[in-house]
Structures are given as structure tokens and as C-alpha cells.
Protein backbone atom coordinates (compact mmCIF):
# COMPACT_ATOMS: atom_id res chain seq x y z
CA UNK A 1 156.71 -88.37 226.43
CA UNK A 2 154.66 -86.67 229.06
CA UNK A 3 156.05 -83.51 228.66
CA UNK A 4 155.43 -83.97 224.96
CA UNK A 5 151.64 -84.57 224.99
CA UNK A 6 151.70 -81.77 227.89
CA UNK A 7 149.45 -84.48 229.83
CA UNK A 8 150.03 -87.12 231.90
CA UNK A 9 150.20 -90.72 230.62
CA UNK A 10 148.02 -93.61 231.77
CA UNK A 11 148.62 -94.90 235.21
CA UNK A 12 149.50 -98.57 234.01
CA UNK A 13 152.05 -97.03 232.01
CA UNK A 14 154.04 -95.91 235.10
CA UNK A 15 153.13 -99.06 237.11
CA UNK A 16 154.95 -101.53 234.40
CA UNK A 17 157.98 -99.25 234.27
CA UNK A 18 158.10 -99.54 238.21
CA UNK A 19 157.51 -103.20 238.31
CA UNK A 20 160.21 -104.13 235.62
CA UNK A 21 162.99 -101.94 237.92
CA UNK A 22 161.59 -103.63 241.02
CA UNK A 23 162.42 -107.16 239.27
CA UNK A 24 165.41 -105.68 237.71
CA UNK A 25 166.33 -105.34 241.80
CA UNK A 26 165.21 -108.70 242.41
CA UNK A 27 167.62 -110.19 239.60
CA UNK A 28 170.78 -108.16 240.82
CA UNK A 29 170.00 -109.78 244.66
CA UNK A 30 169.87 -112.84 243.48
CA UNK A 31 172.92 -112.96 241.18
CA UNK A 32 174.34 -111.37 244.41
CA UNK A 33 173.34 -114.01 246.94
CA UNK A 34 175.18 -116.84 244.09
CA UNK A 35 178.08 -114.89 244.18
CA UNK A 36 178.07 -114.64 247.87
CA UNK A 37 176.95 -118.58 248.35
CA UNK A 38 179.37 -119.80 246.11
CA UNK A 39 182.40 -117.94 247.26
CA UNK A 40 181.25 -119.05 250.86
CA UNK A 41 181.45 -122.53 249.96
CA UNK A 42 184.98 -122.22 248.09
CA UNK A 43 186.43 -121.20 251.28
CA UNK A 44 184.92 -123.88 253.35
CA UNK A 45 186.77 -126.20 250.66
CA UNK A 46 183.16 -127.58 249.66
CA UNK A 47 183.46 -128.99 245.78
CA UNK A 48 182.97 -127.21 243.50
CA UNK A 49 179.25 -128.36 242.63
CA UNK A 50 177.24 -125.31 243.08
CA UNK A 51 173.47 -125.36 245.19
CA UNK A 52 170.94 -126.00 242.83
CA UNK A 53 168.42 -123.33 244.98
CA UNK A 54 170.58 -120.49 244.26
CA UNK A 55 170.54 -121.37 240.14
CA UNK A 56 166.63 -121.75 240.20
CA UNK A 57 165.88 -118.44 242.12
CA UNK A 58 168.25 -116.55 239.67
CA UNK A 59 167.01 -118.22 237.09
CA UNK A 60 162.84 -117.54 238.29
CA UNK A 61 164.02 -114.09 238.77
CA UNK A 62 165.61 -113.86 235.03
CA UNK A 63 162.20 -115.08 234.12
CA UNK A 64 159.85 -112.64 235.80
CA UNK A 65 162.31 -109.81 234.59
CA UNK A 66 161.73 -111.44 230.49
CA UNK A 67 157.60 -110.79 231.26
CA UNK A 68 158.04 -107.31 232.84
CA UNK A 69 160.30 -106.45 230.00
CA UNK A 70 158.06 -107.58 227.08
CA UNK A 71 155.34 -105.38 229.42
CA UNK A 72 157.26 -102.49 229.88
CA UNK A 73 158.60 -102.45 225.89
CA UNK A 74 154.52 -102.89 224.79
CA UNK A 75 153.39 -100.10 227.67
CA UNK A 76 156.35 -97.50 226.28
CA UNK A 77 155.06 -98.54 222.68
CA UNK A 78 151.53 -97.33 223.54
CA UNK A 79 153.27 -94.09 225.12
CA UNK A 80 154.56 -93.36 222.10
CA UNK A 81 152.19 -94.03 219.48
CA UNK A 82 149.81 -91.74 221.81
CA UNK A 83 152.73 -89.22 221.86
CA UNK A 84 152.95 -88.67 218.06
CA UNK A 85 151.04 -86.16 216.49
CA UNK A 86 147.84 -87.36 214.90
């Protein structure tokens, strides 16, 4: 889109697309640190009732990614309705 105005979009444009990869990071670690938790805890022949703390900070992180998607889809909106020939 930049290269199709030949300018430079707005700063907060950039800054949402960079905050929803950041949470997109945070999400993957946490689904990560589950996986690694609960296979941890099969091998130590715990039951098979899985930590509550793990399911709350994936499912936190699964919530902060929702907002800085809905931001991200609105910002890119506004990139391309300043994009398109007037």
C-alpha cells in the first residue's frame, strides 16, 4: 500500500501490525509452555487433570491476540481506503 500511494503510511498503522505479531508470539509460547507442562506431567504419571494456570494464560493470550486483530484488520482498512484513488 505504501508503495502504492508512493508515501509512507501513518505511524499507528505500522505499530498495530507490530503489536498483533508480537501477541501472535505471545500465543504460540504459551500454547508451547501447555504442551511442554502437560507432557511433563504425563511422564511423571500425574492424572490426567491439566493445571488450570497454563489454560488461563493461553487463553488471556488468545484474548489480547482477538483485540490486536480487530486493530490491525480496522488500521489495514484505513490503509486502504487512503490507498485508493480518490
Amino acid at each position: 500500500m505504501e508503495r502504492l500511494r508512493s508515501s509512507p503510511l501513518h505511524a499507528n498503522i505500522s505499530t498495530a501490525l507490530e503489536k498483533h505479531l508480537e501477541v501472535i508470539h505471545v500465543v504460540q509460547s504459551r500454547r508451547k509452555d501447555e504442551i511442554v507442562n502437560a507432557s511433563n506431567r504425563q511422564r511423571q504419571g500425574a492424572p490426567r487433570c491439566q493445571d488450570d494456570r497454563d489454560v488461563f494464560a493461553l487463553a488471556l493470550a488468545i484474548k489480547e491476540m482477538s483485540v490486536a486483530t480487530r486493530k490491525a484488520r480496522t488500521t489495514l482498512w484505513c490503509a486502504f481506503q487512503m490507498t485508493l484513488p480518490k
